[in-house]
N, C-alpha and C. Protein backbone atom coordinates (compact mmCIF):
# COMPACT_ATOMS: atom_id res chain seq x y z
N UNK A 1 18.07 -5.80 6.44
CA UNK A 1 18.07 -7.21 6.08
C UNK A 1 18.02 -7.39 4.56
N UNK A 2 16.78 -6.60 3.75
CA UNK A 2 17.37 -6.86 2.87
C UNK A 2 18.30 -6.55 1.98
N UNK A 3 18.90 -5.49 2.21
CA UNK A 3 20.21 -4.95 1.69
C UNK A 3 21.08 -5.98 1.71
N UNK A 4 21.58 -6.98 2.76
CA UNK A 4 22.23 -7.86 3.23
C UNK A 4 21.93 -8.93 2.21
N UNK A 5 20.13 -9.16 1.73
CA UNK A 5 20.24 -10.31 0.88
C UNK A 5 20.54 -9.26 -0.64
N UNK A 6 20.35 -8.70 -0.53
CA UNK A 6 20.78 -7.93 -2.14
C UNK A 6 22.16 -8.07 -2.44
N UNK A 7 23.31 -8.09 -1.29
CA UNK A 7 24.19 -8.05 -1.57
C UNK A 7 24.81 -9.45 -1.82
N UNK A 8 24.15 -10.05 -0.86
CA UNK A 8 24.61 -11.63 -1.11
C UNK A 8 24.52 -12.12 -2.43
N UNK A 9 23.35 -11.50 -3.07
CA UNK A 9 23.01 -12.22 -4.52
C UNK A 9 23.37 -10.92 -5.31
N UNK A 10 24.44 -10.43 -5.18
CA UNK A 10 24.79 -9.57 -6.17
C UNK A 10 26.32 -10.25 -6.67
N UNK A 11 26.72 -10.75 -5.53
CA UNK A 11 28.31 -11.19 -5.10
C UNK A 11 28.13 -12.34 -5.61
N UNK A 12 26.83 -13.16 -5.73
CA UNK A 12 27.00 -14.55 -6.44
C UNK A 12 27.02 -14.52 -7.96
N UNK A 13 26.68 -13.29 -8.51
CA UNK A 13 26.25 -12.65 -9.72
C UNK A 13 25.07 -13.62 -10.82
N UNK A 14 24.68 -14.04 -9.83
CA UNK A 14 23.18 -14.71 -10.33
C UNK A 14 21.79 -14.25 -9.56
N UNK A 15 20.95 -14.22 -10.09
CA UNK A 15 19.08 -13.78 -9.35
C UNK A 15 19.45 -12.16 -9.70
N UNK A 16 19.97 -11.52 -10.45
CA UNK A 16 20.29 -9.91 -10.35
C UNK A 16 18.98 -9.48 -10.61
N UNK A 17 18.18 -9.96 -11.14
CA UNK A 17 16.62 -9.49 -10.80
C UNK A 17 16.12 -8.99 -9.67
N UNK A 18 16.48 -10.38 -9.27
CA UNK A 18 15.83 -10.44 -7.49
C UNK A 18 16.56 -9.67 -6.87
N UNK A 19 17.93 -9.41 -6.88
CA UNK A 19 18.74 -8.61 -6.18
C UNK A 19 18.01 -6.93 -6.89
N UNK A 20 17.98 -6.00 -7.81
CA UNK A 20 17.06 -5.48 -8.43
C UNK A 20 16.08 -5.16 -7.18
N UNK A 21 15.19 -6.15 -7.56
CA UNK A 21 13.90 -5.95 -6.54
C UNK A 21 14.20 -5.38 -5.24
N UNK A 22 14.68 -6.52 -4.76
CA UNK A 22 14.83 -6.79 -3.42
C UNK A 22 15.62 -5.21 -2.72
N UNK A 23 16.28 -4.40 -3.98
CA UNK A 23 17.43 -3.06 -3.42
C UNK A 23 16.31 -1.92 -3.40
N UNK A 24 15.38 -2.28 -4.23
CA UNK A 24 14.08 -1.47 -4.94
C UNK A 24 13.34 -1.39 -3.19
N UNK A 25 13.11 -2.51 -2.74
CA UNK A 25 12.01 -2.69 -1.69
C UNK A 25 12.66 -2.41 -0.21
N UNK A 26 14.29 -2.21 -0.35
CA UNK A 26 14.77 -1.69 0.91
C UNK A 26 14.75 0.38 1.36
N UNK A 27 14.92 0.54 -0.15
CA UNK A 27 14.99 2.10 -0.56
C UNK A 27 13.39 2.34 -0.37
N UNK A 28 12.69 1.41 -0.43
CA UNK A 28 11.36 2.43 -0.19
C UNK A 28 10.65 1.78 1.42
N UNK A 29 11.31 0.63 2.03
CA UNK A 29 11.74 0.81 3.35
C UNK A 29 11.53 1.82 4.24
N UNK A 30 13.19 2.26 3.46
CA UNK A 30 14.17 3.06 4.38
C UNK A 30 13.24 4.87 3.91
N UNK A 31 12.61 4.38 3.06
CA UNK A 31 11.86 6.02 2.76
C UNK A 31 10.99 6.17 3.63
N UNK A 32 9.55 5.26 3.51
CA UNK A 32 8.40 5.10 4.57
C UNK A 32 8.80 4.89 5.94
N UNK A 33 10.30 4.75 6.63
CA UNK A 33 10.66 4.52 7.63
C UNK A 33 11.27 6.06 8.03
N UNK A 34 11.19 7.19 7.15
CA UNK A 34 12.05 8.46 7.52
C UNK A 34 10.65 9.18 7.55
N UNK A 35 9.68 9.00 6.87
CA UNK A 35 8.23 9.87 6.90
C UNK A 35 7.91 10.07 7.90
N UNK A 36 7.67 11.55 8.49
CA UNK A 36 6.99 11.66 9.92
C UNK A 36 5.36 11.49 9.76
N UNK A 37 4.93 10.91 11.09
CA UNK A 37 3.84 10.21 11.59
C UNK A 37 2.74 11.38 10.82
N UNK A 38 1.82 11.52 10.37
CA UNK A 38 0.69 12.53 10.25
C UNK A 38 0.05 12.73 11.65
N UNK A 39 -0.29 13.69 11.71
CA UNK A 39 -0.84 14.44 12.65
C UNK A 39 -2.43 14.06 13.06
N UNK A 40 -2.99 13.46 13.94
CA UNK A 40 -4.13 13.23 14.56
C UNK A 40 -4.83 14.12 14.49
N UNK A 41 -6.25 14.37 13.98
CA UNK A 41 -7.14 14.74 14.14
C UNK A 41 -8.51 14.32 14.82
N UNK A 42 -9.11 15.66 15.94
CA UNK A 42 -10.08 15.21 16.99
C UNK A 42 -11.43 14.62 15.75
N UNK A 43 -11.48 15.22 14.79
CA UNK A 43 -12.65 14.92 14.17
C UNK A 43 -12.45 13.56 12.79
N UNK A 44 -13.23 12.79 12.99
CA UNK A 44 -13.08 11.84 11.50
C UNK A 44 -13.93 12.57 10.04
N UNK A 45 -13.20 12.74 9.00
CA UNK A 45 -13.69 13.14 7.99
C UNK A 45 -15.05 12.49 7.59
N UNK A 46 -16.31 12.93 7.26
CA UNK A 46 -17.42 12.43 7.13
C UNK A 46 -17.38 11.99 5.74
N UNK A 47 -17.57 10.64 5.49
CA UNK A 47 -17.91 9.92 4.30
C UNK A 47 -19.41 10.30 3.25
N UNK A 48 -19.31 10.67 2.03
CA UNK A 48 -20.44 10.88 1.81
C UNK A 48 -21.66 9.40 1.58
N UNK A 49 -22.80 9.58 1.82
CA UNK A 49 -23.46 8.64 1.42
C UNK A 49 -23.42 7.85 0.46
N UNK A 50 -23.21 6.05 0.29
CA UNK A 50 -23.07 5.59 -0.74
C UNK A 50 -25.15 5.28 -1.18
N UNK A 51 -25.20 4.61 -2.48
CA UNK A 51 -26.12 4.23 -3.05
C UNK A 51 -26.44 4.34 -4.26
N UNK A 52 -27.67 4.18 -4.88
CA UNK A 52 -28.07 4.29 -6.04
C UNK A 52 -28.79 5.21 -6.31
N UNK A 53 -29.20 6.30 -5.41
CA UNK A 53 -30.43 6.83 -5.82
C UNK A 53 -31.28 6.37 -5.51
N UNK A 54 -31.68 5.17 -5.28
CA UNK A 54 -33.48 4.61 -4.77
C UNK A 54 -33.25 4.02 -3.19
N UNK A 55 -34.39 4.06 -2.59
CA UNK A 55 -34.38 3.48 -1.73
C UNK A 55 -34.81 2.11 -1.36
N UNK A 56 -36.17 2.19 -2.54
CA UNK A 56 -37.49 1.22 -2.37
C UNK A 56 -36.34 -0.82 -2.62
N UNK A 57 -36.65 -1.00 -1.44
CA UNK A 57 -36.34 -2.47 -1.62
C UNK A 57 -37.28 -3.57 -2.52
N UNK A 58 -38.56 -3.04 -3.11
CA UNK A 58 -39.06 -3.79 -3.75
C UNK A 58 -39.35 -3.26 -4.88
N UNK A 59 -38.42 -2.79 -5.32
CA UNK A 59 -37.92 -2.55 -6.89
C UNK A 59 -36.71 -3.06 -6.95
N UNK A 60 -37.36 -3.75 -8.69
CA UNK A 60 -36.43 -4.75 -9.26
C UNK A 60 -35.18 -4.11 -9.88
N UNK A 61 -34.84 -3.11 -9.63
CA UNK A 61 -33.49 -2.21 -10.44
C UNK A 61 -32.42 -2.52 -9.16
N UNK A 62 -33.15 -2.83 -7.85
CA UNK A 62 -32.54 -2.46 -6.66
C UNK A 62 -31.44 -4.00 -6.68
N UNK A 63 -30.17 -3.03 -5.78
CA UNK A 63 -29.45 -4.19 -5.66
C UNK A 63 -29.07 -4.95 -4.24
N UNK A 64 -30.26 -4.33 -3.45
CA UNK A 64 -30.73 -4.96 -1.95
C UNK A 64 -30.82 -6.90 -2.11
């Protein structure tokens, strides 16, 4: 589809920006559309703990 509008506004020879863009955003489309799927894994990668270092909720440094 948008190849189709790229071409339309290439042939009017006005928006060549947008035509630009728009050829830009079909090519990476048609790229992310050829990438094979990644592979499933049984386990989820473990996130490390976020924080500050403290725990105490009644300290005033805290951003509880």
């Amino acid at each position: 589809m948008l190849a189709l509008i790229t071409g339309n506004l290439i042939s009017t020879r006005k928006y060549l920006d947008i035509a630009a863009r728009d050829a830009l955003l079909a090519m990476g489309a048609a790229a992310l559309a050829m990438m094979p799927d990644r592979p499933r894994t049984k386990e989820r990668a473990q996130m490390p703990a976020r924080g500050c270092g403290w725990t105490d909720r009644d300290d005033p440094r805290s951003v509880h």
